[in-house]
PDB file of N, CA and C in Angstrom:
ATOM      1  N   UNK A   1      -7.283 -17.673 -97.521  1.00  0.00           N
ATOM      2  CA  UNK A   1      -8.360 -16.704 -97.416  1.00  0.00           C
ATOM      3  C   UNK A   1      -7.932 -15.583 -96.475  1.00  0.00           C
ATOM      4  N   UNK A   2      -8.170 -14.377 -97.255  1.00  0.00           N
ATOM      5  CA  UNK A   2      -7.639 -13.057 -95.887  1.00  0.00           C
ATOM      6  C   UNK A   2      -8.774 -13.343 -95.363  1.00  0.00           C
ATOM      7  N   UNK A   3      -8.391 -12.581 -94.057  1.00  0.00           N
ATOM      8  CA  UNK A   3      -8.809 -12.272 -92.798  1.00  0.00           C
ATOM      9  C   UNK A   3      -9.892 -11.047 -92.407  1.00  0.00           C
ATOM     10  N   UNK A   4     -10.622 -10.505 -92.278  1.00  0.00           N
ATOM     11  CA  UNK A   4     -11.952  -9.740 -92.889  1.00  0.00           C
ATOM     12  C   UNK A   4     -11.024  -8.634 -91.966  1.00  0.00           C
ATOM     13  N   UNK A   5     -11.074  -7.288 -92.119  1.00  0.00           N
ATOM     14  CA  UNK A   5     -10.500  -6.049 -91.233  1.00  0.00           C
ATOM     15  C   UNK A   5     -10.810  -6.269 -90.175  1.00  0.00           C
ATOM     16  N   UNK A   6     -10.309  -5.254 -89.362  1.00  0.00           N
ATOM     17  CA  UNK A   6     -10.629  -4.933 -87.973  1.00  0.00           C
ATOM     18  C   UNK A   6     -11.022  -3.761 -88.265  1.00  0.00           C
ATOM     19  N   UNK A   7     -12.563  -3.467 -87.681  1.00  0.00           N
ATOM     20  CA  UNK A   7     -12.919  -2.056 -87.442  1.00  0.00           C
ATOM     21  C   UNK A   7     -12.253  -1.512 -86.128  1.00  0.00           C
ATOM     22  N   UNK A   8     -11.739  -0.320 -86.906  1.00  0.00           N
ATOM     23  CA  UNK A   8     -10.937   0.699 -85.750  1.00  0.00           C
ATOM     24  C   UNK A   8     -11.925   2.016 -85.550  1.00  0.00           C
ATOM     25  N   UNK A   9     -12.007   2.429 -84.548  1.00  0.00           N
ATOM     26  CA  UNK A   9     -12.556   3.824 -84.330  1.00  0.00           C
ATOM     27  C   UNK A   9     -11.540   4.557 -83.387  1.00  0.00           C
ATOM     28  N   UNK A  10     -11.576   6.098 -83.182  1.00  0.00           N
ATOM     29  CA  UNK A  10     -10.874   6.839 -83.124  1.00  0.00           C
ATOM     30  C   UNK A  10     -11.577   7.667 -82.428  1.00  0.00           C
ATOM     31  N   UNK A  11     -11.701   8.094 -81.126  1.00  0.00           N
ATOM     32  CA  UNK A  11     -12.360   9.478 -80.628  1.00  0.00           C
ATOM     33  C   UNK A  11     -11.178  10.813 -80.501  1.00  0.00           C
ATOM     34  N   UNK A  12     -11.538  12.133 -80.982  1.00  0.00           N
ATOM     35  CA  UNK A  12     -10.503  12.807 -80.957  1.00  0.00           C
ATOM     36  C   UNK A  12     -10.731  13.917 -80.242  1.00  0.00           C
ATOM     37  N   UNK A  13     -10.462  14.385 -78.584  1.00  0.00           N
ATOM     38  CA  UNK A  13     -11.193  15.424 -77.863  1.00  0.00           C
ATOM     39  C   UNK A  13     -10.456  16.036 -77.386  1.00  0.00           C
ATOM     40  N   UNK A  14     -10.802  17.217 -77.388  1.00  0.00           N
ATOM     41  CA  UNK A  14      -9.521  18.575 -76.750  1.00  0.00           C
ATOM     42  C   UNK A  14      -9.581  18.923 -75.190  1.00  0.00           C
ATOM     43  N   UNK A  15      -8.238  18.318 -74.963  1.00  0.00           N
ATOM     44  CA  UNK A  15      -7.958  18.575 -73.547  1.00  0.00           C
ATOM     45  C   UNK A  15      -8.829  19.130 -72.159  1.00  0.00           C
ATOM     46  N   UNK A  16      -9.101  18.564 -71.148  1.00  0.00           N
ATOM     47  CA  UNK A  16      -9.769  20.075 -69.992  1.00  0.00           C
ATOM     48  C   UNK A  16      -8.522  20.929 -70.313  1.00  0.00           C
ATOM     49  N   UNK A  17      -9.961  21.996 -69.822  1.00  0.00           N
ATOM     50  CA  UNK A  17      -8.821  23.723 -70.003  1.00  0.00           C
ATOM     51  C   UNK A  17      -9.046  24.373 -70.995  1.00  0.00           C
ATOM     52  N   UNK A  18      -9.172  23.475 -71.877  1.00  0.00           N
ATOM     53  CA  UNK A  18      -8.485  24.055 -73.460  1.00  0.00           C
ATOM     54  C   UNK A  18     -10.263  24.528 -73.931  1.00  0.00           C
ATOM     55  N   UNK A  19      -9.978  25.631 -74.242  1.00  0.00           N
ATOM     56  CA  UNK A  19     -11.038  26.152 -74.759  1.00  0.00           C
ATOM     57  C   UNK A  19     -11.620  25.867 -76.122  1.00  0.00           C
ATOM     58  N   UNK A  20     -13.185  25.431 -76.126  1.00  0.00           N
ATOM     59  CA  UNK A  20     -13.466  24.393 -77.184  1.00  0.00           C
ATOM     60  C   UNK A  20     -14.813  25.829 -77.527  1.00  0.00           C
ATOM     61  N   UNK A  21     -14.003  26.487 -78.638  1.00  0.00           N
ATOM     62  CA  UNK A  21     -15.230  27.534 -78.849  1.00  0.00           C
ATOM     63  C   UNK A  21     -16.655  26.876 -79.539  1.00  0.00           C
ATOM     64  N   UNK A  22     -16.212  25.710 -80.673  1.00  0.00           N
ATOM     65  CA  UNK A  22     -17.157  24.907 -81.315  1.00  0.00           C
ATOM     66  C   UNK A  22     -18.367  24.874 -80.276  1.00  0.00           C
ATOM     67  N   UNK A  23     -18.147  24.334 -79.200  1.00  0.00           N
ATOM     68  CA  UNK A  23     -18.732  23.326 -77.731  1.00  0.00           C
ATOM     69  C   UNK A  23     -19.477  24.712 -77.450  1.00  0.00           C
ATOM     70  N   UNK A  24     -18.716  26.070 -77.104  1.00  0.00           N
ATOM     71  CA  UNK A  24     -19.495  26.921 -77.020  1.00  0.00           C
ATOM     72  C   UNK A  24     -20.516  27.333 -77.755  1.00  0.00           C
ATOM     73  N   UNK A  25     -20.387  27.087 -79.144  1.00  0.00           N
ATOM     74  CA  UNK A  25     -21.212  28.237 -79.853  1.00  0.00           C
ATOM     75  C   UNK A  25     -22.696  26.825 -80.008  1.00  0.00           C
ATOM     76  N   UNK A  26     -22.360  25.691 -79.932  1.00  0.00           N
ATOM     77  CA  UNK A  26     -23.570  24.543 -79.651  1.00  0.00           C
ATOM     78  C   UNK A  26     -24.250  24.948 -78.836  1.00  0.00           C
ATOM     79  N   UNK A  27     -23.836  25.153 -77.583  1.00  0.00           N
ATOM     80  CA  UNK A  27     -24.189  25.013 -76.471  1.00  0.00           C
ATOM     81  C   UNK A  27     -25.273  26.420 -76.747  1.00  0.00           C
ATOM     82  N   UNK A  28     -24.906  27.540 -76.409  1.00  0.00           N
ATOM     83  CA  UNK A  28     -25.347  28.616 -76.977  1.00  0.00           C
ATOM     84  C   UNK A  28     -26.637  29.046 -78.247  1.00  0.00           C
ATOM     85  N   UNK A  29     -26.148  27.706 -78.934  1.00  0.00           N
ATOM     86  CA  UNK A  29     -27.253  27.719 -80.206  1.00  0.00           C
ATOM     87  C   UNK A  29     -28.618  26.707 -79.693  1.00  0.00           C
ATOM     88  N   UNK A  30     -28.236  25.689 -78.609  1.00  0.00           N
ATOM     89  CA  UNK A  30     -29.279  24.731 -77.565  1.00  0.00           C
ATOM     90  C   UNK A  30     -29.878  25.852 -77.005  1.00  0.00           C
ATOM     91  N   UNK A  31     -29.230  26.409 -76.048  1.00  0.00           N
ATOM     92  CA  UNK A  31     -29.857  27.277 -75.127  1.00  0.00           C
ATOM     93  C   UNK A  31     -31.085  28.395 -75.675  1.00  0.00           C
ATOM     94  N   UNK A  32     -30.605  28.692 -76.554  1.00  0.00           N
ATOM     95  CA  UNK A  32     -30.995  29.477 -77.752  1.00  0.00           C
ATOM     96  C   UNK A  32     -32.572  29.483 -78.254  1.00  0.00           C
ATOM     97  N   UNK A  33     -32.364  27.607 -78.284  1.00  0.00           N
ATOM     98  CA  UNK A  33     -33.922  26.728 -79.099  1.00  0.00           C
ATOM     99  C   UNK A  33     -34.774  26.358 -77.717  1.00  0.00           C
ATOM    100  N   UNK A  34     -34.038  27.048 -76.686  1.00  0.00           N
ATOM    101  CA  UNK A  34     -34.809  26.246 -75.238  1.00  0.00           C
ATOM    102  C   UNK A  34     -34.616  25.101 -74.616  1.00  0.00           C
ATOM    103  N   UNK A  35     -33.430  24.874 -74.589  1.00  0.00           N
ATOM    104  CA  UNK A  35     -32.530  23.359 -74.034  1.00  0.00           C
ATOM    105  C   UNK A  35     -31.715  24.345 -73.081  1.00  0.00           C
ATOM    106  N   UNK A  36     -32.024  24.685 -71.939  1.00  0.00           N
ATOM    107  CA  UNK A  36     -31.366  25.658 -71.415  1.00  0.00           C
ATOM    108  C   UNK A  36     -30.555  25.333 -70.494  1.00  0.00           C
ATOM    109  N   UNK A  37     -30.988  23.763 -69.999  1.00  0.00           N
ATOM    110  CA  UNK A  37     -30.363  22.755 -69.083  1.00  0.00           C
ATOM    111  C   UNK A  37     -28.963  21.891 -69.816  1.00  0.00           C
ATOM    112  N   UNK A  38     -28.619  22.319 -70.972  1.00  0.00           N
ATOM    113  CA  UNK A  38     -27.319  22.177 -71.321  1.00  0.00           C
ATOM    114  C   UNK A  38     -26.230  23.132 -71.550  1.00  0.00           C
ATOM    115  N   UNK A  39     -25.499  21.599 -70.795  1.00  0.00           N
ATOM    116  CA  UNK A  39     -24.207  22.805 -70.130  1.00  0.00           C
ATOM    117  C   UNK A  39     -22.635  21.984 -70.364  1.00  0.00           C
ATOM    118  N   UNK A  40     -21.651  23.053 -70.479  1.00  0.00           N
ATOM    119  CA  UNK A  40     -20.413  22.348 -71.083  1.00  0.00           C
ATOM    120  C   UNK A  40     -19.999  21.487 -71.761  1.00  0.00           C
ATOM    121  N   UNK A  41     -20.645  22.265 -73.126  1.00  0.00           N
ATOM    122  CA  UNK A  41     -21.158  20.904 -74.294  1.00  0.00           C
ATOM    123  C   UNK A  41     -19.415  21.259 -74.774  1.00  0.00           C
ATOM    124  N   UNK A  42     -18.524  20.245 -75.413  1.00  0.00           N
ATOM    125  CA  UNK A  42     -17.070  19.379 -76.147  1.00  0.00           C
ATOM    126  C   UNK A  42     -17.422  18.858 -77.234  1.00  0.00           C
ATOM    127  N   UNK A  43     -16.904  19.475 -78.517  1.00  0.00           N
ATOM    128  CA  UNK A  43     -16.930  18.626 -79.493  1.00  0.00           C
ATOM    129  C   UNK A  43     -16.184  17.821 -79.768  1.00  0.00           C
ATOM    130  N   UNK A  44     -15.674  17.039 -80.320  1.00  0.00           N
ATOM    131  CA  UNK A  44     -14.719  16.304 -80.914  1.00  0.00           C
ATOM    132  C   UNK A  44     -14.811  15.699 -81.920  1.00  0.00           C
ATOM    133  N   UNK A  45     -14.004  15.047 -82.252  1.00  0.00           N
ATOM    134  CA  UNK A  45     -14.476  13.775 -83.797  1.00  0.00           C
ATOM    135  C   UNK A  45     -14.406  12.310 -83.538  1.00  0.00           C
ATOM    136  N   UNK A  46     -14.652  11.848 -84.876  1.00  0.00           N
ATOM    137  CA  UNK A  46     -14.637  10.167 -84.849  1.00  0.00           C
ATOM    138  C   UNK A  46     -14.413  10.122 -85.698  1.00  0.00           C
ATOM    139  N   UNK A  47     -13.313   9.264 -86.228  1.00  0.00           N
ATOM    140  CA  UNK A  47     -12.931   8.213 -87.223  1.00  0.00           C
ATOM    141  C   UNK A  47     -13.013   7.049 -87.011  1.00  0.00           C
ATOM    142  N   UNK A  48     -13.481   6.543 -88.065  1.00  0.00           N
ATOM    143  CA  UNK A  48     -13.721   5.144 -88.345  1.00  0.00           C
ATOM    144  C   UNK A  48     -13.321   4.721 -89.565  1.00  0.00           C
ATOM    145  N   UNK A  49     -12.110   3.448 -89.270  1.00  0.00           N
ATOM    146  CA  UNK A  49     -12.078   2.617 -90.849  1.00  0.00           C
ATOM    147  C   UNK A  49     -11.769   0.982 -90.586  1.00  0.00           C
ATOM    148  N   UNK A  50     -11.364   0.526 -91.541  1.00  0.00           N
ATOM    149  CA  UNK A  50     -11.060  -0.630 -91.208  1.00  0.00           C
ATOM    150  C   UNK A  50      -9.812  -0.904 -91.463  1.00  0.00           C
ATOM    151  N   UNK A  51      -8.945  -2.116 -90.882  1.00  0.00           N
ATOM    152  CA  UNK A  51      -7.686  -1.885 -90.775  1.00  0.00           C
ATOM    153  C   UNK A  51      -7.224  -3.290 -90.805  1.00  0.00           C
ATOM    154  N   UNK A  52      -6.156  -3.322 -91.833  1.00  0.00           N
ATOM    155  CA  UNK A  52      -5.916  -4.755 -92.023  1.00  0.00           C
ATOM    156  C   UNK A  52      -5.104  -5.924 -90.985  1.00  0.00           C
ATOM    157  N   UNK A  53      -5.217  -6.862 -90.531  1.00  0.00           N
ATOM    158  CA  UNK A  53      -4.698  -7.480 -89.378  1.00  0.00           C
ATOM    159  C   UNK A  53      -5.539  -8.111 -88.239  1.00  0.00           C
ATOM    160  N   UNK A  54      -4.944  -8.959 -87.735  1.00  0.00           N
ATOM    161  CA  UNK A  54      -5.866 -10.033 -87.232  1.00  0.00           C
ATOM    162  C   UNK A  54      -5.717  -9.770 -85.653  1.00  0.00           C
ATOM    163  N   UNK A  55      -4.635  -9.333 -85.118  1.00  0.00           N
ATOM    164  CA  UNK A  55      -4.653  -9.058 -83.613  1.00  0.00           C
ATOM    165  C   UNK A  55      -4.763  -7.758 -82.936  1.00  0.00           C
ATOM    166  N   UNK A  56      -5.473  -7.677 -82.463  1.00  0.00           N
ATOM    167  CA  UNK A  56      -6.462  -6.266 -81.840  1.00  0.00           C
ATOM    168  C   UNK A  56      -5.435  -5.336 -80.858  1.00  0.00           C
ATOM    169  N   UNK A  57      -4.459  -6.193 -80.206  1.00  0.00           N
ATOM    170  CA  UNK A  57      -3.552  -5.495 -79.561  1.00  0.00           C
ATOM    171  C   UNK A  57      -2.898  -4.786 -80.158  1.00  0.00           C
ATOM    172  N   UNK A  58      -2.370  -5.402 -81.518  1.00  0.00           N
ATOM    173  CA  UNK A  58      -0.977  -5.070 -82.506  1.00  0.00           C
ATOM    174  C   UNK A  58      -1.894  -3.394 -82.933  1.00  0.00           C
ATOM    175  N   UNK A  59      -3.012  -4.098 -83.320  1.00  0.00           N
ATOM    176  CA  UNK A  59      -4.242  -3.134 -83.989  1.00  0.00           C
ATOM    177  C   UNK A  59      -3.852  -1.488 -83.296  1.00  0.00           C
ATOM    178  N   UNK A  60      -3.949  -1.948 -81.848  1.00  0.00           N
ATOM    179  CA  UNK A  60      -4.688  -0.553 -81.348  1.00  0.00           C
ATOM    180  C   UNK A  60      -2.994   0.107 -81.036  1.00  0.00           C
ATOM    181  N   UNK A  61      -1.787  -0.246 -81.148  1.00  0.00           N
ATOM    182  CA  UNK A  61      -0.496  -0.042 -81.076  1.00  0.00           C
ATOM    183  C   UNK A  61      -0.692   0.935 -82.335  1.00  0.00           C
ATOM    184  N   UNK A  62      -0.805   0.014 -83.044  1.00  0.00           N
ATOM    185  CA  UNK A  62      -1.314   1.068 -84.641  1.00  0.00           C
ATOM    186  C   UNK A  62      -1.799   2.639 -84.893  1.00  0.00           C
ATOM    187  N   UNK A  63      -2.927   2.770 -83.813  1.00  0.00           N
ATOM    188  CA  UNK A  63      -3.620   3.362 -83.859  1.00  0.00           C
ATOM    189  C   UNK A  63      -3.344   4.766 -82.768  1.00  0.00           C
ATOM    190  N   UNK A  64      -2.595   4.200 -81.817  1.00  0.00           N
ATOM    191  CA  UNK A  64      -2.144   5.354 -80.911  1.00  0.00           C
ATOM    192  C   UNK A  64      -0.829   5.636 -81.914  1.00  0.00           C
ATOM    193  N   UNK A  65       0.017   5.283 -82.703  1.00  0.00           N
ATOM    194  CA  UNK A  65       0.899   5.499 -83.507  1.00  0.00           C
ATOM    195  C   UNK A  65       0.149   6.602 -84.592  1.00  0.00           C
ATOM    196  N   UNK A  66      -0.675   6.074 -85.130  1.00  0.00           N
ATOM    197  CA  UNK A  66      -1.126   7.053 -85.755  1.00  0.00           C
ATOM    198  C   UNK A  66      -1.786   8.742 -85.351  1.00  0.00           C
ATOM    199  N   UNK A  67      -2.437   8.311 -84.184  1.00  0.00           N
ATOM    200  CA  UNK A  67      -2.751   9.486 -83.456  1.00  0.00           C
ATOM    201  C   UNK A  67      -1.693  11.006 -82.850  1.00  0.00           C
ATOM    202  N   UNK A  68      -0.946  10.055 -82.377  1.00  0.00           N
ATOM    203  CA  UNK A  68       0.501  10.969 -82.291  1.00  0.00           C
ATOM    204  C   UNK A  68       1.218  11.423 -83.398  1.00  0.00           C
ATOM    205  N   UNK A  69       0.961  10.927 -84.540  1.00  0.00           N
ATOM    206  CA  UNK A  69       1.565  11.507 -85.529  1.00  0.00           C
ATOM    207  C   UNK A  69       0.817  12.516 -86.621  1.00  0.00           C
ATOM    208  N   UNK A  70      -0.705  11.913 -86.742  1.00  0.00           N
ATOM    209  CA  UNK A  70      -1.261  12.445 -87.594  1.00  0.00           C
ATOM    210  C   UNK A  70      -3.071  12.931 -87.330  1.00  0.00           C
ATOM    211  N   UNK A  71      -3.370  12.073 -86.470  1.00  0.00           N
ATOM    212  CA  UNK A  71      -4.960  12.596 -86.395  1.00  0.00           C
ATOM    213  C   UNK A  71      -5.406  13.139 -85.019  1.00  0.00           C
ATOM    214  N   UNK A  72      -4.199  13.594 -84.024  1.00  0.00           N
ATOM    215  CA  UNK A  72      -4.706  14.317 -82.973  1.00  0.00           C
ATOM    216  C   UNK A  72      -3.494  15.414 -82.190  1.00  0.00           C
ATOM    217  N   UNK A  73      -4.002  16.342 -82.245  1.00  0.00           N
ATOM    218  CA  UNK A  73      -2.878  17.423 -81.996  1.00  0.00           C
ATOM    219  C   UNK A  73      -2.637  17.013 -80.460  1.00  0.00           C
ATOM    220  N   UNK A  74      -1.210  16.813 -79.728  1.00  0.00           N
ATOM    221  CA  UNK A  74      -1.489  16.040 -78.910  1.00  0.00           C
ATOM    222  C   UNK A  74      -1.254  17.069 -77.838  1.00  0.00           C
ATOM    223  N   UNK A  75      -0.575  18.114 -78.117  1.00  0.00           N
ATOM    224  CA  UNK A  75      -0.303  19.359 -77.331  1.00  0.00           C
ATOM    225  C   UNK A  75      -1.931  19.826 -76.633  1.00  0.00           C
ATOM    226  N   UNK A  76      -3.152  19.982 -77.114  1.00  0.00           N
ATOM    227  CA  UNK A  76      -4.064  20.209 -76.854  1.00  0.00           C
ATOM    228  C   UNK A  76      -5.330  19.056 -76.775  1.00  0.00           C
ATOM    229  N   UNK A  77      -4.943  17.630 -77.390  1.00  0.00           N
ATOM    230  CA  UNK A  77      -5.924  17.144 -78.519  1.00  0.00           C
ATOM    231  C   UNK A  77      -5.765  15.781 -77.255  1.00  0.00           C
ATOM    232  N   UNK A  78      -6.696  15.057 -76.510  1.00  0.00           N
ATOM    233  CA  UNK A  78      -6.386  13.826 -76.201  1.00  0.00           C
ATOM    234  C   UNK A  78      -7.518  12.845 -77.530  1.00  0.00           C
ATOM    235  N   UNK A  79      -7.190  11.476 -77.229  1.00  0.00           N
ATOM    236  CA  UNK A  79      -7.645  10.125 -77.845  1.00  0.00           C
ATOM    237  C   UNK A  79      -7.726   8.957 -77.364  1.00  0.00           C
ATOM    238  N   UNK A  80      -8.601   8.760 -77.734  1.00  0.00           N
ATOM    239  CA  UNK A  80      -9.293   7.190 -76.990  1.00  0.00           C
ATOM    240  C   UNK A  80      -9.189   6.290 -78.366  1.00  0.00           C
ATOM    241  N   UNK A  81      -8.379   4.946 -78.429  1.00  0.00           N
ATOM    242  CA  UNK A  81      -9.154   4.212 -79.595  1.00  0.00           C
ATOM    243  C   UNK A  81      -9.983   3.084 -79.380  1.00  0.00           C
ATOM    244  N   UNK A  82     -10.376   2.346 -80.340  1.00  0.00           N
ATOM    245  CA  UNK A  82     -10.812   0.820 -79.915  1.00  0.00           C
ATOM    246  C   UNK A  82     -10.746   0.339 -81.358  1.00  0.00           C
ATOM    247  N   UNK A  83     -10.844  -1.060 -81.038  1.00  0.00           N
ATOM    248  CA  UNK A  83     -11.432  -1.690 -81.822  1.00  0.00           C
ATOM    249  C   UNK A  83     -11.947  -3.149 -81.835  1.00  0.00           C
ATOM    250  N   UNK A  84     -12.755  -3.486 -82.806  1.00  0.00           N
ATOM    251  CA  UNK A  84     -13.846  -4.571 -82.354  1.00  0.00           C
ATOM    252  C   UNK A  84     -12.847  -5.514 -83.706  1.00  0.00           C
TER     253      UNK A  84
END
């Protein structure tokens, strides 16, 4: 019998410093509706999938492998993973 996935998630957020115009133009569009008390809003992303394999360590080796190569610009881009 396989082994049911491992859910992996992926946070993908751009560096301090690095200017996050997205974060601005939120922030701006809050302030906007009268949320005026928000401040230095960051966007970023999330991925989520599931991932075949039974040990969570091997898992998340996986997953910073993948990040450096393909789902986070690393020059600007940091990442957090996990998985359950």
């Amino acid at each position: 019998m396989k082994a049911p996935p491992l859910k992996a998630k992926v946070h993908v957020f751009l560096k301090p410093g690095v200017l996050d115009v997205q974060g601005k133009a939120v922030e701006g569009a809050l302030h906007g509706l009268g949320w005026d008390g928000v401040a230095n809003v960051r966007v970023g992303k999330l991925l989520e999938f599931d991932l075949d394999g039974s040990d969570p360590e091997a898992a998340k080796g996986e997953l910073k492998a993948m990040c450096e190569k393909l789902l986070a610009n690393t020059v600007i881009e940091s990442y957090k993973v996990e998985v359950a």
